[in-house]
PDB file of N, CA and C in Angstrom:
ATOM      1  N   UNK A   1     120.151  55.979-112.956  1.00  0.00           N
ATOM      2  CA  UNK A   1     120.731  57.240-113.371  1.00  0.00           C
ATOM      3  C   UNK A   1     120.148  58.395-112.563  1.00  0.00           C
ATOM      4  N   UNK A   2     118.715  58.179-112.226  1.00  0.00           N
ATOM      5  CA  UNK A   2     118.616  59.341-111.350  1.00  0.00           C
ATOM      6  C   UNK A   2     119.103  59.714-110.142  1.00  0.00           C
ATOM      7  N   UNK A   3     119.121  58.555-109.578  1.00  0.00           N
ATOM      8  CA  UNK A   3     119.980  58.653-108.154  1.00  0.00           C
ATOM      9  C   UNK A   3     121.247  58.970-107.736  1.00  0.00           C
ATOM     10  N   UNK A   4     121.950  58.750-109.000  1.00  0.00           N
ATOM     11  CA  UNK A   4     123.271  59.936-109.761  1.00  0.00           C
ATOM     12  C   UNK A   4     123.106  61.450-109.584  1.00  0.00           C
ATOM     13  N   UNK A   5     121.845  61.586-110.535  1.00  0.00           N
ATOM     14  CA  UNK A   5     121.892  63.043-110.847  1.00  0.00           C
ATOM     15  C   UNK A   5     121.498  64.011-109.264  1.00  0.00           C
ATOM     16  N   UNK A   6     120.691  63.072-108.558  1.00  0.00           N
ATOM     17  CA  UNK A   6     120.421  63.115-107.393  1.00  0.00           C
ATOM     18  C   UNK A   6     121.342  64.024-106.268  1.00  0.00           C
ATOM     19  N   UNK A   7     122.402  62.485-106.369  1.00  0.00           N
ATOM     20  CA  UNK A   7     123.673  62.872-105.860  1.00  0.00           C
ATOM     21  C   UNK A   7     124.413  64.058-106.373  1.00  0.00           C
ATOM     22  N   UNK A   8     124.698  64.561-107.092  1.00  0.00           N
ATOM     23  CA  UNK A   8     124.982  65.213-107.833  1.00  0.00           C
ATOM     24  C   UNK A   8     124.560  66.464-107.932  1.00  0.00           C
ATOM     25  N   UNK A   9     123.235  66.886-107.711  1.00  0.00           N
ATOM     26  CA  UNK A   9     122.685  68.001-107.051  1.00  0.00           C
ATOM     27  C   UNK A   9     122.693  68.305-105.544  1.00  0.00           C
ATOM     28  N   UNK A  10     123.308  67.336-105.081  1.00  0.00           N
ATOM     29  CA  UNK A  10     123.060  67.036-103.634  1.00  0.00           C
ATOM     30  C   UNK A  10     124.729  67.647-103.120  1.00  0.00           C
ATOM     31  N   UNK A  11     125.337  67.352-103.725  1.00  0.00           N
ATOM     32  CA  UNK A  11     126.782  67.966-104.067  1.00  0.00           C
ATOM     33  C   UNK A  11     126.931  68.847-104.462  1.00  0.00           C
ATOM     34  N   UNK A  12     125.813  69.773-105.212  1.00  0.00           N
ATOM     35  CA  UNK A  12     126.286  71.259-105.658  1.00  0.00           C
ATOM     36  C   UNK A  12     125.553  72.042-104.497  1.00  0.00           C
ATOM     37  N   UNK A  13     124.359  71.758-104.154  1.00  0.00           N
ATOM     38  CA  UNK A  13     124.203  72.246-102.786  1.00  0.00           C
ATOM     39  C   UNK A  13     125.076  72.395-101.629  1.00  0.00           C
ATOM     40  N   UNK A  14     125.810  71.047-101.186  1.00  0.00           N
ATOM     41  CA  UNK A  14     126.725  71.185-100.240  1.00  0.00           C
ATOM     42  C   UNK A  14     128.169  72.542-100.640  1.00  0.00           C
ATOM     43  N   UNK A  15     128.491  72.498-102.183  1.00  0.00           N
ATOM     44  CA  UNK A  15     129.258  72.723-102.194  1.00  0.00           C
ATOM     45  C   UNK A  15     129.461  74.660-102.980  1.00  0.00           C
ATOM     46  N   UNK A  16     128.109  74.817-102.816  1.00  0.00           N
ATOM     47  CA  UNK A  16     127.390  75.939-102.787  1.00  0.00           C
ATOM     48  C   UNK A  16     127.663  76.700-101.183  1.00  0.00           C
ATOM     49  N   UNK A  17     127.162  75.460-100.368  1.00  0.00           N
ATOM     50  CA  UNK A  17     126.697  76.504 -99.170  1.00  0.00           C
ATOM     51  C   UNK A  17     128.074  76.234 -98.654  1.00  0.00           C
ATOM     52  N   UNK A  18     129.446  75.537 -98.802  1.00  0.00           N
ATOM     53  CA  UNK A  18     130.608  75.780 -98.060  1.00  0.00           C
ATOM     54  C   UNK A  18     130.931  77.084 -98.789  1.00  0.00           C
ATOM     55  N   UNK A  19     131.309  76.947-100.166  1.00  0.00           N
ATOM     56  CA  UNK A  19     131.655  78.503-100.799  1.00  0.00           C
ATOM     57  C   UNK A  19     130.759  79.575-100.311  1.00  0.00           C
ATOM     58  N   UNK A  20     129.729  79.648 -99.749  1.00  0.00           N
ATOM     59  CA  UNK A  20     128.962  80.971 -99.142  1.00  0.00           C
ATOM     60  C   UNK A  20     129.563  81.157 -97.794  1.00  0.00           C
ATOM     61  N   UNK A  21     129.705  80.148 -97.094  1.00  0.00           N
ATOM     62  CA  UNK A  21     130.221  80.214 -95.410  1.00  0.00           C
ATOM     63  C   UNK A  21     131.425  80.551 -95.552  1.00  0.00           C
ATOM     64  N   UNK A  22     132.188  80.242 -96.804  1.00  0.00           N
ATOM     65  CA  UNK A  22     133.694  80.728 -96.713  1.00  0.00           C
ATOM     66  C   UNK A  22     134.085  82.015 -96.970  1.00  0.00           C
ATOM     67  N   UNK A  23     133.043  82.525 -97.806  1.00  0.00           N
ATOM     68  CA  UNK A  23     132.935  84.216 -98.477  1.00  0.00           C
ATOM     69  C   UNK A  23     132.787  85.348 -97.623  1.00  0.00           C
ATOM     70  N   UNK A  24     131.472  84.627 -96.883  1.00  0.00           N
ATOM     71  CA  UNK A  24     130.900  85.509 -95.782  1.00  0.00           C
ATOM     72  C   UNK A  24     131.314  85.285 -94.507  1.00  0.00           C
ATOM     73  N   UNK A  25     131.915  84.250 -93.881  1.00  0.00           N
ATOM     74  CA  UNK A  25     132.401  83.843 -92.272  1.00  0.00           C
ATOM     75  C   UNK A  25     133.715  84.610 -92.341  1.00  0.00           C
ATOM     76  N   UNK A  26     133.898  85.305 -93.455  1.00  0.00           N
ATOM     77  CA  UNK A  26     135.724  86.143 -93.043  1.00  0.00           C
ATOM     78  C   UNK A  26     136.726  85.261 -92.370  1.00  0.00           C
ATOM     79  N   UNK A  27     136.308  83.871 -92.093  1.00  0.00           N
ATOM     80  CA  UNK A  27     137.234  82.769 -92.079  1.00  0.00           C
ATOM     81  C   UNK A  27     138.478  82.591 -92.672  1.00  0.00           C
ATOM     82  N   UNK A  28     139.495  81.732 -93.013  1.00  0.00           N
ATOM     83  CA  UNK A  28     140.050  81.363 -93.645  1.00  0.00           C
ATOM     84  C   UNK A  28     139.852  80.084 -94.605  1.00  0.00           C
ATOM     85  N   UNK A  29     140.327  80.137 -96.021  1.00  0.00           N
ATOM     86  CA  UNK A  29     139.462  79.252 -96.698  1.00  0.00           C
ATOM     87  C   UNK A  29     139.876  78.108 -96.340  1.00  0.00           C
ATOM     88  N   UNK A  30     139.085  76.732 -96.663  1.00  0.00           N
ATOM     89  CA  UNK A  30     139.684  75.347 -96.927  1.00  0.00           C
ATOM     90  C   UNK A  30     139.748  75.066 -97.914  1.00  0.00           C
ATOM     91  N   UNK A  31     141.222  74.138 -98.554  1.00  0.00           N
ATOM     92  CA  UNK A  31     141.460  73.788 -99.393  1.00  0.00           C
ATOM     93  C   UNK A  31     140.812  74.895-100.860  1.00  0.00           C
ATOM     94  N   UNK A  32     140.148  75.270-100.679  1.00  0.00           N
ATOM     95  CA  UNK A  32     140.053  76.587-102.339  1.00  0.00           C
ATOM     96  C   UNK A  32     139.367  77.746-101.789  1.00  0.00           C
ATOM     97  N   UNK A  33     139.446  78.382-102.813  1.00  0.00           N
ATOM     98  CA  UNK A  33     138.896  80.106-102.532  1.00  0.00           C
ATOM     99  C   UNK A  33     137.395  79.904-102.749  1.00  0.00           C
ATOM    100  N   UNK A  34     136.446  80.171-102.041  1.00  0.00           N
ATOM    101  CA  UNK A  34     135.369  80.194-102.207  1.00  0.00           C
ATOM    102  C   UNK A  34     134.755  80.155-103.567  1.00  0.00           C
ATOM    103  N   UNK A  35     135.345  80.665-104.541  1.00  0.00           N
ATOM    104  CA  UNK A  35     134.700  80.786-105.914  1.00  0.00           C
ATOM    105  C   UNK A  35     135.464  79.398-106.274  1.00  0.00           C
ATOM    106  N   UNK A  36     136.002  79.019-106.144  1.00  0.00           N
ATOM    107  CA  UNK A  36     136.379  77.504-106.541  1.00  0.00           C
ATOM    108  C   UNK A  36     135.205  76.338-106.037  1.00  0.00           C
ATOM    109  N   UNK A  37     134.317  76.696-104.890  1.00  0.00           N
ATOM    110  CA  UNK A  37     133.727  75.759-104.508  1.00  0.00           C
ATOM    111  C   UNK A  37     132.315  76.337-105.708  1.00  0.00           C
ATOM    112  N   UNK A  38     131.988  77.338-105.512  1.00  0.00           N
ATOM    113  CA  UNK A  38     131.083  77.773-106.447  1.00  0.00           C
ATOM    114  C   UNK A  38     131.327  77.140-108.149  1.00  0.00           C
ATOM    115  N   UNK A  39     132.523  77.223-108.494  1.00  0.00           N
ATOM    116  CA  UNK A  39     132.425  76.433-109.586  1.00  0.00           C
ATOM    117  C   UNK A  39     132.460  75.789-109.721  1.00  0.00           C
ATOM    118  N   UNK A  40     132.718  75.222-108.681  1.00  0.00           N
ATOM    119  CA  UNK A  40     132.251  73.215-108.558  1.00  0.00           C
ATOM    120  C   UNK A  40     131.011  73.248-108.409  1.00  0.00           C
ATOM    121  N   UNK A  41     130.133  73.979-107.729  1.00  0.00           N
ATOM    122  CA  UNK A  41     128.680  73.584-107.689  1.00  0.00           C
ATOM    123  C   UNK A  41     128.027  73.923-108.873  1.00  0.00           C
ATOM    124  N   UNK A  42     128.735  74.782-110.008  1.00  0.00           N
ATOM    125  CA  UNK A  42     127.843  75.081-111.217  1.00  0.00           C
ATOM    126  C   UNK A  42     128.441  74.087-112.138  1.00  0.00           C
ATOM    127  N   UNK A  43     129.649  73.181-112.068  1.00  0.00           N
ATOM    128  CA  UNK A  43     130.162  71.999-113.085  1.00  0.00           C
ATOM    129  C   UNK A  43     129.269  70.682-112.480  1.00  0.00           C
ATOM    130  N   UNK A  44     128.508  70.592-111.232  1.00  0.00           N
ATOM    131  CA  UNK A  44     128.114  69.607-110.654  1.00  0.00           C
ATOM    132  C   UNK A  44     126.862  70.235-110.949  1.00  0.00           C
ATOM    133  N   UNK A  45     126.140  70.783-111.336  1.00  0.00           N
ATOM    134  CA  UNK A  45     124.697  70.911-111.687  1.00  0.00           C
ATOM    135  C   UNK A  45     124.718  70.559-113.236  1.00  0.00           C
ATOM    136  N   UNK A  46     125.816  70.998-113.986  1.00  0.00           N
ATOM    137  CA  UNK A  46     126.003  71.163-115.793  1.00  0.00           C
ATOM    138  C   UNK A  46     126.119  69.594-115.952  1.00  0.00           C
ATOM    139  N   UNK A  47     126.917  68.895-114.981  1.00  0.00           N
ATOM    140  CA  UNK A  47     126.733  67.082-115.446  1.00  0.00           C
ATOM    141  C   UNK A  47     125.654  66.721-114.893  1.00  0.00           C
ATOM    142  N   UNK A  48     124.767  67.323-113.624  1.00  0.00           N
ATOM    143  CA  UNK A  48     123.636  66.434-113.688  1.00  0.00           C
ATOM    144  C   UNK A  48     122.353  66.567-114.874  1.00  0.00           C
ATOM    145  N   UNK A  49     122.725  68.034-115.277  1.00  0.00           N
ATOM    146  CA  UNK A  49     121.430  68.361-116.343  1.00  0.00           C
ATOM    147  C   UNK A  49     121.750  67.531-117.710  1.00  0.00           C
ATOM    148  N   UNK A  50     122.890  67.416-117.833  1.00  0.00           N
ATOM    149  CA  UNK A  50     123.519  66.533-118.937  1.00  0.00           C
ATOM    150  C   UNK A  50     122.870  65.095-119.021  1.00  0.00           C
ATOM    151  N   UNK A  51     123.491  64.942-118.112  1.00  0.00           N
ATOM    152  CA  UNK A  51     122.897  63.499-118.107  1.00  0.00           C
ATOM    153  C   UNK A  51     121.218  63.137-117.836  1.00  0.00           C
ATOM    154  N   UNK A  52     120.278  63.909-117.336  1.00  0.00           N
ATOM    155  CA  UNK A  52     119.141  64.078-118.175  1.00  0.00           C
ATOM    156  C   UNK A  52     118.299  64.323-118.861  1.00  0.00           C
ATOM    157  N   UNK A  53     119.441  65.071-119.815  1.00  0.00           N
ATOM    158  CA  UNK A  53     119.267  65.289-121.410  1.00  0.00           C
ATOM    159  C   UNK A  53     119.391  63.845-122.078  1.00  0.00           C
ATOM    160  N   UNK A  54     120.798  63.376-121.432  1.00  0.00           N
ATOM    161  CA  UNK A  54     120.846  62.183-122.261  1.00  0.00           C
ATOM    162  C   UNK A  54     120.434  61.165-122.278  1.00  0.00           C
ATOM    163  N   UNK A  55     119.518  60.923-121.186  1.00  0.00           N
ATOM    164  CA  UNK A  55     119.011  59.776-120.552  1.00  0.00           C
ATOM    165  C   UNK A  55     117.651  59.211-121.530  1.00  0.00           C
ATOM    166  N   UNK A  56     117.673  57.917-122.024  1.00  0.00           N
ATOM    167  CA  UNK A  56     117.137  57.548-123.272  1.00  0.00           C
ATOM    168  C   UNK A  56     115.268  57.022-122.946  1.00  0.00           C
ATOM    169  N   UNK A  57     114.915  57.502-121.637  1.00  0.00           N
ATOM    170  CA  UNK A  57     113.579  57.157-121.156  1.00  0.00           C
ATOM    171  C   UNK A  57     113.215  58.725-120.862  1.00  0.00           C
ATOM    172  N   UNK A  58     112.154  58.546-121.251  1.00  0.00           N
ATOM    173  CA  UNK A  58     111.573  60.451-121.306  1.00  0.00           C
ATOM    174  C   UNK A  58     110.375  60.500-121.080  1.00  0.00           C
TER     175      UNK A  58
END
């Protein structure tokens, strides 16, 4: 399970720093508006903290 949550933080990072390069590079976006990638990186941090809340070894 950790290597999940791992991933998973590892994915809100990536998907953090595309929504910053897309905000600030005055680019054109890919596939979503920058705040779309941002709320993917704050729904991809909310399931990894979840799941080690729920995780039954502490």
């Amino acid at each position: 399970m950790k290597p999940f949550c791992w991933l998973l933080i590892t994915l809100a990072a990536v998907a953090f720093v595309v929504g910053a390069a897309l905000a600030f590079g005055g680019g054109h976006t890919w596939m979503l508006a920058p705040q779309g990638y941002w709320r993917g990186a704050m729904g991809f941090l909310a399931f990894a903290i979840a799941l080690r809340l729920m995780d039954e070894r502490r």
